[in-house]
N, C-alpha and C. Protein backbone atom coordinates (compact mmCIF):
# COMPACT_ATOMS: atom_id res chain seq x y z
N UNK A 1 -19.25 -76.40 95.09
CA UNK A 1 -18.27 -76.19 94.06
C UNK A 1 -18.94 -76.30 92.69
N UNK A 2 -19.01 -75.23 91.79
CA UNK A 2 -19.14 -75.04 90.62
C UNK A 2 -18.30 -75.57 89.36
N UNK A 3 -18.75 -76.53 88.39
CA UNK A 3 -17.93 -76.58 87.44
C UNK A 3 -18.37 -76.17 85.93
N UNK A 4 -18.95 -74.81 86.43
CA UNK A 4 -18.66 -73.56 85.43
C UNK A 4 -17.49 -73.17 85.10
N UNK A 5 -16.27 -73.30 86.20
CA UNK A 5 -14.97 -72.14 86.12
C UNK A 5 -13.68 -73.12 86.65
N UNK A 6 -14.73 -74.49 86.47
CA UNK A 6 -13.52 -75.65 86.67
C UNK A 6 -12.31 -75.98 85.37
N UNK A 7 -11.05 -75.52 85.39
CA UNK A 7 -9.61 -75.55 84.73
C UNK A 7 -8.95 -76.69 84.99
N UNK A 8 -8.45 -77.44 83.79
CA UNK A 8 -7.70 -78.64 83.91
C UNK A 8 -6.19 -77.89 83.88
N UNK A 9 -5.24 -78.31 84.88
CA UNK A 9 -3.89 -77.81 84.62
C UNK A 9 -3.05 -78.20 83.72
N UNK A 10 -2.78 -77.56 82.43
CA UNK A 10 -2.23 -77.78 81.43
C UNK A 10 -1.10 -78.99 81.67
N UNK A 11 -0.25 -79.58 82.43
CA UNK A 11 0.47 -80.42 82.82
C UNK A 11 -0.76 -81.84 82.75
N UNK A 12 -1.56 -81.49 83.67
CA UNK A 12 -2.25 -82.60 83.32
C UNK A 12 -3.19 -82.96 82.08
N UNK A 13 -3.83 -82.05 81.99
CA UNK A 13 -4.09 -81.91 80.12
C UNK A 13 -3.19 -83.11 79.33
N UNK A 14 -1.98 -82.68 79.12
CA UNK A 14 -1.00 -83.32 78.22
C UNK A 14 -0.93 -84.59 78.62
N UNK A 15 -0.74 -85.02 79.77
CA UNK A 15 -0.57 -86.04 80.49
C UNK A 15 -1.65 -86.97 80.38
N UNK A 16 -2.92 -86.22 80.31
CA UNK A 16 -3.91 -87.44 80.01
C UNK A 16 -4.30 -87.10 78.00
N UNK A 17 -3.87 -86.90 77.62
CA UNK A 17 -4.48 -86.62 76.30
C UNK A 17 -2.66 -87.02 75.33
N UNK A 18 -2.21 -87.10 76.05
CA UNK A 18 -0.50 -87.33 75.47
C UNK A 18 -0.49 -88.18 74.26
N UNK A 19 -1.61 -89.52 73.82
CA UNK A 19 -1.52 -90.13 72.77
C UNK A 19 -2.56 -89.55 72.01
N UNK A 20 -3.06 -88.33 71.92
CA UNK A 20 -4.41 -87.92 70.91
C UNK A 20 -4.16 -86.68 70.88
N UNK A 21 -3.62 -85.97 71.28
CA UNK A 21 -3.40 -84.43 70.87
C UNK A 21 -1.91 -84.19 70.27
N UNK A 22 -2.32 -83.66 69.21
CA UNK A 22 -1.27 -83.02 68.51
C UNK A 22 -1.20 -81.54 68.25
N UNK A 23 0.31 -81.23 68.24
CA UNK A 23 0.46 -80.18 67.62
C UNK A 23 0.91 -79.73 66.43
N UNK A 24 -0.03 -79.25 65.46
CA UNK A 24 1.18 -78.76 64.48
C UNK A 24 1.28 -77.91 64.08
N UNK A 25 2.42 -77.66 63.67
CA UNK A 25 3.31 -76.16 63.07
C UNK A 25 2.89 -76.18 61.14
N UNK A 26 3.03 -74.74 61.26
CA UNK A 26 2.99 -74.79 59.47
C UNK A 26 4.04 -76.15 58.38
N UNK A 27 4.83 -76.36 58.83
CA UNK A 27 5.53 -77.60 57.99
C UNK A 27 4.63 -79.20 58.34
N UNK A 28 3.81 -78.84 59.72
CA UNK A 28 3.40 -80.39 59.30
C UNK A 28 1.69 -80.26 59.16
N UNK A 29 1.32 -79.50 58.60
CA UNK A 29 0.00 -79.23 58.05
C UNK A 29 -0.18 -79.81 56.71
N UNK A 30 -1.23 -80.86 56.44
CA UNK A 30 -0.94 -81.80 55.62
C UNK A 30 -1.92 -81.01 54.31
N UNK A 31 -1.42 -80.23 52.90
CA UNK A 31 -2.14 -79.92 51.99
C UNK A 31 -2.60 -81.01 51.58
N UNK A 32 -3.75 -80.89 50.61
CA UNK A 32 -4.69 -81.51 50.13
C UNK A 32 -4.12 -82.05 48.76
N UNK A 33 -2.64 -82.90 48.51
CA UNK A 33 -2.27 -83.09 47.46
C UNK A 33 -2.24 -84.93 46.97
N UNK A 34 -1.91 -85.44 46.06
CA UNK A 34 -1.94 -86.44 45.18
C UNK A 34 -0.72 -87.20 46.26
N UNK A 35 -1.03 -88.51 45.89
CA UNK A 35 0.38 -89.40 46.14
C UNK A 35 -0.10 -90.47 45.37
N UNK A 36 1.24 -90.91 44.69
CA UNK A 36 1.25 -92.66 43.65
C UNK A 36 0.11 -93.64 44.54
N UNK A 37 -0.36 -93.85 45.32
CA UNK A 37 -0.58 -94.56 45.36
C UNK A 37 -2.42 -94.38 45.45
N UNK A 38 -2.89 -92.98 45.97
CA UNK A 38 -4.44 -92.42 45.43
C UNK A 38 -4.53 -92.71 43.81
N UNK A 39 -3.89 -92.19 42.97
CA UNK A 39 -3.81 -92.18 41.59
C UNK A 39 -3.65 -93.39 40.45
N UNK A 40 -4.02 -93.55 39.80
CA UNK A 40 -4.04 -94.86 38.92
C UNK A 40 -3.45 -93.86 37.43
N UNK A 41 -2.11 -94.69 37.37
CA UNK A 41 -1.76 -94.02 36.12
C UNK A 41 -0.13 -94.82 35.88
N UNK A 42 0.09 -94.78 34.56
CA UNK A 42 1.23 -95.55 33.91
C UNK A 42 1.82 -95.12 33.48
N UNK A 43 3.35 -95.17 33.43
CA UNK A 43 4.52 -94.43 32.89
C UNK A 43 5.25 -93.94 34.03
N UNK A 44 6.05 -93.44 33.56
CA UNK A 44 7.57 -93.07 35.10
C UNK A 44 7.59 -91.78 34.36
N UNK A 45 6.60 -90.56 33.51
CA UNK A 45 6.59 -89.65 33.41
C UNK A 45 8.38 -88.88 33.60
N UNK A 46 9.34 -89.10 32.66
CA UNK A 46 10.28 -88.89 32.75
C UNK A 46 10.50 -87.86 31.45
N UNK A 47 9.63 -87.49 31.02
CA UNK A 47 9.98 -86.19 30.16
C UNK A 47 9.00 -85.14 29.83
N UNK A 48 8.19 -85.58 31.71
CA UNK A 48 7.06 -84.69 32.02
C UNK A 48 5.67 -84.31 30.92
N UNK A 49 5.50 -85.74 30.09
CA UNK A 49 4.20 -85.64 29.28
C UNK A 49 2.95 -86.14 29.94
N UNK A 50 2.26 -85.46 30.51
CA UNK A 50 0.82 -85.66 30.47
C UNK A 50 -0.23 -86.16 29.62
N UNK A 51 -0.71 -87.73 29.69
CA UNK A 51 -1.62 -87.83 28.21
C UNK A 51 -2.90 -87.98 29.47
N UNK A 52 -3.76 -87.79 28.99
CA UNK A 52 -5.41 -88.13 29.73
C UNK A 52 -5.91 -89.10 28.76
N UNK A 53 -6.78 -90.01 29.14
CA UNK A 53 -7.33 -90.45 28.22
C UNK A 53 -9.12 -90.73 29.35
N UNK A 54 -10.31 -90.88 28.54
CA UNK A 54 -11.06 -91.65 29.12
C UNK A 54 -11.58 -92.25 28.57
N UNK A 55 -11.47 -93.49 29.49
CA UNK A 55 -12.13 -95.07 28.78
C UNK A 55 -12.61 -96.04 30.39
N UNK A 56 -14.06 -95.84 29.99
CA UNK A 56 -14.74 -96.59 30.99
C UNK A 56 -14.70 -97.69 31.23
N UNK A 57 -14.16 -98.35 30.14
CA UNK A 57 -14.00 -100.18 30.43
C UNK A 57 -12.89 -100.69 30.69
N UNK A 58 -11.93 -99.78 30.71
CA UNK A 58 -10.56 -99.92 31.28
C UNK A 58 -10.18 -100.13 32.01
N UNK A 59 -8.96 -100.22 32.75
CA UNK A 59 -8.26 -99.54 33.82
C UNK A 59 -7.16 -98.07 33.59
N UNK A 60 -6.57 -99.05 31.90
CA UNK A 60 -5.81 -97.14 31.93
C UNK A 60 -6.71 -97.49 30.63
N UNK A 61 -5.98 -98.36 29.26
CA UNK A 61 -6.71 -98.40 28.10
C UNK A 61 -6.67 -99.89 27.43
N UNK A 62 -8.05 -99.63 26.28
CA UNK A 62 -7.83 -101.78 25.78
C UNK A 62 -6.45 -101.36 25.14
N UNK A 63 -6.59 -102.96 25.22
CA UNK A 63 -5.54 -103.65 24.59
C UNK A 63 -4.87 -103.03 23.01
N UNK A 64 -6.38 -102.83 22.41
CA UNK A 64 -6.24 -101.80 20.68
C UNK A 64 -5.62 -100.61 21.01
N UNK A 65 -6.34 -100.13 21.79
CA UNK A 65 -5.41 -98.45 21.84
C UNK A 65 -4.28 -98.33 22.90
N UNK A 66 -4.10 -99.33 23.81
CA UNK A 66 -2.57 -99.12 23.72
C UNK A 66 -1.42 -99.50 22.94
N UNK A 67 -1.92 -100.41 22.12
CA UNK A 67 -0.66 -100.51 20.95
C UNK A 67 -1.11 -99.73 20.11
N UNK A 68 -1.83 -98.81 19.78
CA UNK A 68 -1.92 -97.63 19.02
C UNK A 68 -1.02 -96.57 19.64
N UNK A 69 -1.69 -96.17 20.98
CA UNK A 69 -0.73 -96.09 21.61
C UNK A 69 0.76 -96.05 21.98
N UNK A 70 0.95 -96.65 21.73
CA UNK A 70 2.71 -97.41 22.03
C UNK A 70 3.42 -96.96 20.71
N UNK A 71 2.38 -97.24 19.85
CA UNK A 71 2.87 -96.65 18.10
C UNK A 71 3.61 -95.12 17.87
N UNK A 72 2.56 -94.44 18.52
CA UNK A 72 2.58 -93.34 18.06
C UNK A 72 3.46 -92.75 19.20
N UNK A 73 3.81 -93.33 20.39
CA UNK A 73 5.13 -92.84 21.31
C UNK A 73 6.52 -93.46 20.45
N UNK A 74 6.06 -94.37 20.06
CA UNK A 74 7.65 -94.75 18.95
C UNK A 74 7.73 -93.76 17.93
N UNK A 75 6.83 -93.48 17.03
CA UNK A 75 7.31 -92.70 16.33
C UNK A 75 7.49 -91.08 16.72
N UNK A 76 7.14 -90.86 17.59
CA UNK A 76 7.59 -89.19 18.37
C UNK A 76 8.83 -89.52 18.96
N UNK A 77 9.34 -90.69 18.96
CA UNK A 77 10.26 -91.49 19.84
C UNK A 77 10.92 -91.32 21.36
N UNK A 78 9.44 -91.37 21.92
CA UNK A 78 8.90 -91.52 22.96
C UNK A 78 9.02 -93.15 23.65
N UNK A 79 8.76 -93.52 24.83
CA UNK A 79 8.27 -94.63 25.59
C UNK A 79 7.35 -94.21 26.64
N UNK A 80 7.05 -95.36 27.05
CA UNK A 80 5.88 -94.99 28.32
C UNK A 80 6.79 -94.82 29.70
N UNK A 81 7.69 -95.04 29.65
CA UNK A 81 9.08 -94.22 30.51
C UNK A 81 8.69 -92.68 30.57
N UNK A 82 8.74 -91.86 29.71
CA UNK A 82 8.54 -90.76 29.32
C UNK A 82 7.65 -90.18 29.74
N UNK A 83 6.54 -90.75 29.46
CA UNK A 83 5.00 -89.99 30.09
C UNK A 83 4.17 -90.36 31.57
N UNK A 84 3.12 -90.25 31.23
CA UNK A 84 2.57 -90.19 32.66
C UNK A 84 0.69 -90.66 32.01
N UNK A 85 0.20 -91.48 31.50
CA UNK A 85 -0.90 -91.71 31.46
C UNK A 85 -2.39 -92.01 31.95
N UNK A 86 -2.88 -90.85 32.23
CA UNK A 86 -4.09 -91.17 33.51
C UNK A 86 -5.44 -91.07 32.84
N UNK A 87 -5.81 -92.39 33.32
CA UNK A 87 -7.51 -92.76 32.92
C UNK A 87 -8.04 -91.76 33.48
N UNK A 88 -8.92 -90.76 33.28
CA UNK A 88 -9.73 -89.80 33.85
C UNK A 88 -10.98 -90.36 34.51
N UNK A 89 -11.03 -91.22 33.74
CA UNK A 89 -12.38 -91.90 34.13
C UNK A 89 -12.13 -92.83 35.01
N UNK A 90 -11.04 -93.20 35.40
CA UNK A 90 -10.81 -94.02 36.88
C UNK A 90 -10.24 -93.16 37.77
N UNK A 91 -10.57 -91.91 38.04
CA UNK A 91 -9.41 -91.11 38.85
C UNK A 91 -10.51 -89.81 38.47
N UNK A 92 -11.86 -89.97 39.01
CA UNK A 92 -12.94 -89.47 38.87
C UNK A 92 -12.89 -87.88 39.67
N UNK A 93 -12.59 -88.68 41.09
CA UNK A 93 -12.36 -87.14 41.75
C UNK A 93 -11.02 -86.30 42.17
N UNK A 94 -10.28 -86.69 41.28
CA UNK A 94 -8.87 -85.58 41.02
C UNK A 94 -8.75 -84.52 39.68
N UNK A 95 -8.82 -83.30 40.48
CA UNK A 95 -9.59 -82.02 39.56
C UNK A 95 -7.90 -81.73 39.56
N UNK A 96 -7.97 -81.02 37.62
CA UNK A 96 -6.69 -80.73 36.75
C UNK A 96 -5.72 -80.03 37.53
N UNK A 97 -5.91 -79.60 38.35
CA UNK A 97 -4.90 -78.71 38.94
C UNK A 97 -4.40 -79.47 40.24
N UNK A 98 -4.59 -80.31 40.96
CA UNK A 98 -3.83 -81.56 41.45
C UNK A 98 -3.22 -82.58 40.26
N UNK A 99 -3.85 -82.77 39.56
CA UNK A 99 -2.61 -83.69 38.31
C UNK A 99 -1.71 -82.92 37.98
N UNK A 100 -2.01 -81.82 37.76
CA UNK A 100 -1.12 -80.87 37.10
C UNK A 100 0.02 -80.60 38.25
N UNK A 101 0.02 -80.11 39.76
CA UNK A 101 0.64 -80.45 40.44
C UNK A 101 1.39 -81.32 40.29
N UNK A 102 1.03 -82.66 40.93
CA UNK A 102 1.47 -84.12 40.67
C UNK A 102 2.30 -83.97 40.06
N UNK A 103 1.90 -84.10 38.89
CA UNK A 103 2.78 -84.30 37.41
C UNK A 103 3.82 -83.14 36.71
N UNK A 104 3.49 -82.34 37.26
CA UNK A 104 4.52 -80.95 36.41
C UNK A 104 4.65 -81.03 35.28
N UNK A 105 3.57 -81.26 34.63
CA UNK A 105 4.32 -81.43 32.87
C UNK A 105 4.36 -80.48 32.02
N UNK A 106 5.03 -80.25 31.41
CA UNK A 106 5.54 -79.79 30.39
C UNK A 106 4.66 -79.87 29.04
N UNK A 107 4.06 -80.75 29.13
CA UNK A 107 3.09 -81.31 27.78
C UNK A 107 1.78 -82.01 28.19
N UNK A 108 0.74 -81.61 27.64
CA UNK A 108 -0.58 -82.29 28.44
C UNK A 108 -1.38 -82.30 26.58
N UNK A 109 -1.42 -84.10 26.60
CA UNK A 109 -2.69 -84.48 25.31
C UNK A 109 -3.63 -84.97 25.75
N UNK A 110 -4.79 -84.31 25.43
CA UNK A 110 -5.67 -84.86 25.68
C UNK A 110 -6.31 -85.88 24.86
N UNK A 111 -7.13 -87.22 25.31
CA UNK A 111 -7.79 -88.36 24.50
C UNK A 111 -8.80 -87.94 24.87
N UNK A 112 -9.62 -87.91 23.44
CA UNK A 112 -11.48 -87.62 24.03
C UNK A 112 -11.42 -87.15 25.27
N UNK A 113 -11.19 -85.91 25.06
CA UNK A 113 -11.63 -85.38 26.61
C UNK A 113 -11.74 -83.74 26.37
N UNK A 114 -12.53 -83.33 26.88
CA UNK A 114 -13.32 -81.32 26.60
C UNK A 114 -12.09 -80.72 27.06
N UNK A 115 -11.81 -80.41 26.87
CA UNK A 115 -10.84 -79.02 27.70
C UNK A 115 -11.90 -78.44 28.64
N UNK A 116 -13.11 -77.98 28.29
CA UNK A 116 -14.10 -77.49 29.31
C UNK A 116 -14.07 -78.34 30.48
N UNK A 117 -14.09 -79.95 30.41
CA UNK A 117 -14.19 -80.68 31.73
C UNK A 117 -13.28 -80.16 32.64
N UNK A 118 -12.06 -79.75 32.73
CA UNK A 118 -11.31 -79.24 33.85
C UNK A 118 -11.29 -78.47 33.51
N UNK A 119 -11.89 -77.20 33.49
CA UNK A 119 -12.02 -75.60 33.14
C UNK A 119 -10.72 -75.22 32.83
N UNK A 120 -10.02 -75.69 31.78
CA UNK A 120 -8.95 -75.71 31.19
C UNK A 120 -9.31 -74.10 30.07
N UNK A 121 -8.81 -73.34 29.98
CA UNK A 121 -8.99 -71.96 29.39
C UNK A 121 -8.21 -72.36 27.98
N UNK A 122 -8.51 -73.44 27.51
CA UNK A 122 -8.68 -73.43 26.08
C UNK A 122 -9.13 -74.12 25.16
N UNK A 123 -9.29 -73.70 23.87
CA UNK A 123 -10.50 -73.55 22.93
C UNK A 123 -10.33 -75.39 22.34
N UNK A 124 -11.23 -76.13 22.11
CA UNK A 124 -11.75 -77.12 22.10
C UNK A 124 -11.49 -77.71 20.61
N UNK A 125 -10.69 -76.65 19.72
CA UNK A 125 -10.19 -77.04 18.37
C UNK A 125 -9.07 -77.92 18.33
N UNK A 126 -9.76 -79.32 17.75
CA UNK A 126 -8.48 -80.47 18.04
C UNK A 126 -6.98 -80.53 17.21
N UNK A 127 -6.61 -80.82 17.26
CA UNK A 127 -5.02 -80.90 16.72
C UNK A 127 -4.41 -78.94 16.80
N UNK A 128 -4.88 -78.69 17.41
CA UNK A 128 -4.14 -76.92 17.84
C UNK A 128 -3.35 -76.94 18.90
N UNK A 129 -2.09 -76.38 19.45
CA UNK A 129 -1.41 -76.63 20.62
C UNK A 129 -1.23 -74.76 21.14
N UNK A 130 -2.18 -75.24 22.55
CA UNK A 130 -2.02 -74.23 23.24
C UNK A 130 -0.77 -73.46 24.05
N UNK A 131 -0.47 -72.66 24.47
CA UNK A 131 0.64 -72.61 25.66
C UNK A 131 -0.30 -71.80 26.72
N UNK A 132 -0.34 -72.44 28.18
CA UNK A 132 -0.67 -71.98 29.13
C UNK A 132 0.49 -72.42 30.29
N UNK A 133 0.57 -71.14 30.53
CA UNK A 133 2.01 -71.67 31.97
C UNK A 133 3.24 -72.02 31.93
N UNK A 134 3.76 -71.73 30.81
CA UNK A 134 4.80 -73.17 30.34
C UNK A 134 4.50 -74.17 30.22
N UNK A 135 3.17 -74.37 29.86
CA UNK A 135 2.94 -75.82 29.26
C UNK A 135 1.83 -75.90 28.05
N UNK A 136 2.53 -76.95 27.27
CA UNK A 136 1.39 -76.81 25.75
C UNK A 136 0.87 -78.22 26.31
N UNK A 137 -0.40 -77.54 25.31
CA UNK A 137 -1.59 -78.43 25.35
C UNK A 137 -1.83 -78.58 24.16
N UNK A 138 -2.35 -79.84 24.16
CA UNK A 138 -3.23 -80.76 22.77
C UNK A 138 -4.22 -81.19 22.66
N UNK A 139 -4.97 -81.12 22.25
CA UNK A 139 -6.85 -81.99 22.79
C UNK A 139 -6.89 -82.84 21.00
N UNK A 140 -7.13 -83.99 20.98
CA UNK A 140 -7.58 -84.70 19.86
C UNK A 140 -8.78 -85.74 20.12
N UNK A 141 -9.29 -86.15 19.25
CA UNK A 141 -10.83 -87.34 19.82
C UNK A 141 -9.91 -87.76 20.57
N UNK A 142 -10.75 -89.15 21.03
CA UNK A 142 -10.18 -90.32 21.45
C UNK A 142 -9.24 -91.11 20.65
N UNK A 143 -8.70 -91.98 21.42
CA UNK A 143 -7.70 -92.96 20.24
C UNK A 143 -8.22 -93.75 19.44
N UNK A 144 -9.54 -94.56 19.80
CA UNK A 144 -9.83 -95.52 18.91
C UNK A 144 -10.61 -94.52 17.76
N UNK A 145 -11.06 -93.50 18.01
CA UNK A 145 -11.58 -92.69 16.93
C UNK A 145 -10.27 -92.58 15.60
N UNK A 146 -9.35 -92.17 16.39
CA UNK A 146 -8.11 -91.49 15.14
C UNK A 146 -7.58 -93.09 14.66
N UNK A 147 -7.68 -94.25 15.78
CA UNK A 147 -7.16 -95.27 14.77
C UNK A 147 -8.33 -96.00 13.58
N UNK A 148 -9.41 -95.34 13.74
CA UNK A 148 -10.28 -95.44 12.78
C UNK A 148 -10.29 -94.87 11.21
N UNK A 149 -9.37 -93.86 11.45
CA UNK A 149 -9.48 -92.50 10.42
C UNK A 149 -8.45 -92.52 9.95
N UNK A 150 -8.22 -92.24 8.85
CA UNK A 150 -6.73 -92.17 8.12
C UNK A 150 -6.33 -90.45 8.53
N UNK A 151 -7.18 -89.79 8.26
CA UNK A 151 -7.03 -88.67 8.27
C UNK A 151 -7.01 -88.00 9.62
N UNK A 152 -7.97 -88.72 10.38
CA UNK A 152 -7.61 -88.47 11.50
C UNK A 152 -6.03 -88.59 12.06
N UNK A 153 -5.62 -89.90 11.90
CA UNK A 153 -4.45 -89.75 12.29
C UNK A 153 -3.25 -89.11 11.47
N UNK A 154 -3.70 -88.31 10.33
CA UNK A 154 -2.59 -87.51 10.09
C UNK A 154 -2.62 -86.25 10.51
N UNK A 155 -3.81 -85.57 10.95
CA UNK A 155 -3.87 -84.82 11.39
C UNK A 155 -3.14 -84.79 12.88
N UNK A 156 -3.27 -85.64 13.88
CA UNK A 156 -2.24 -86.09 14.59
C UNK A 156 -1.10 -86.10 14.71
N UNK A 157 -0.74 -86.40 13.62
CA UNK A 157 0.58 -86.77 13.39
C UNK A 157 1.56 -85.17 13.07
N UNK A 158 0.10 -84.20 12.16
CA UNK A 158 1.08 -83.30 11.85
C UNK A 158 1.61 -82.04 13.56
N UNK A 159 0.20 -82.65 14.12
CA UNK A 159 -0.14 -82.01 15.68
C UNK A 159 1.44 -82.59 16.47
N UNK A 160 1.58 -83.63 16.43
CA UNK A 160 2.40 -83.97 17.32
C UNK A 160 3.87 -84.00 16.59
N UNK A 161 4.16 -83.62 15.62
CA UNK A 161 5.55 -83.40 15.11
C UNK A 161 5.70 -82.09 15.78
N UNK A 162 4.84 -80.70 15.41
CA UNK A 162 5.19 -79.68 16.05
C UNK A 162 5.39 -79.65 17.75
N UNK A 163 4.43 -80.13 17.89
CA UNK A 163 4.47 -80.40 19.57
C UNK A 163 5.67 -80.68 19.70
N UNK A 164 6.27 -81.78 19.56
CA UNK A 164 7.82 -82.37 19.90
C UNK A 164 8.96 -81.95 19.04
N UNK A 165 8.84 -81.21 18.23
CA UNK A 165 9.57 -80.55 17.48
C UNK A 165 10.37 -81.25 16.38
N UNK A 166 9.76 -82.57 15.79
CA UNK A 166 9.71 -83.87 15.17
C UNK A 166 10.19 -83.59 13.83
């Protein structure tokens, strides 16, 4: 007897493989997407704003630039209810178009961060607001840069009145 052309009978197949074989159908094919709990990020994103920021010594941001931070969502009159804040730099290997998923926003600012890093198709001139997709974009330095600058942060300021329609 040859077991070249030796066949297990599908009955028994199942029967011995019953806790390790699965089947699945197109609804339970698991895409390659985000869940709260892969992701490190703050806010209950409730009026679909996207901010990025990166800061290596963090977890999201210090202590200085989130009450800079916190400032400048009061005066857009905003909360961190509202947005959705993700350290880039702790959340290393989630490429823009899974956050963007994730998050659905409506509004994406960037903190010190290229638009080139996520091959984001637009131009790298700070305080300008793009529209791609139904969604505008913002790129400005970092925060502790603009809370350095007077001017910096008016330039900001005049960026984010239009943005929110302020």
């Amino acid at each position: 007897m040859s077991l070249d052309n030796f066949q297990i009978p599908l009955t028994l197949v199942t029967e011995l493989y019953k806790d390790s074989l699965v089947v699945l159908d197109a609804k339970q094919i698991k895409t390659e997407s985000l869940t709260s709990e892969e992701l490190k990020f703050i806010g209950k994103n409730e009026k679909k704003i996207l901010i990025l920021v990166n800061d290596n010594l963090s977890v999201h941001l210090s202590d200085k630039e989130t009450e800079f931070l916190s400032g400048i969502l009061v005066a857009c009159k905003l909360s961190f209810n509202d947005i959705a804040l993700v350290n880039v730099a702790k959340n290393k290997n989630e490429a823009f178009e899974k956050l963007f998923d994730f998050f659905t926003p409506q509004n994406v600012i960037l903190f010190g961060i290229e638009p080139d890093a996520y091959m984001l198709p637009i131009e790298k001139n700070f305080y300008q607001i793009y529209k791609l997709n139904n969604c505008s974009f913002l790129s400005a330095p970092s925060l502790d840069k603009i809370a350095a600058n007077t001017e910096e942060k008016k330039l900001l300021w005049t960026a984010l009145k239009k943005l929110f329609s302020l």
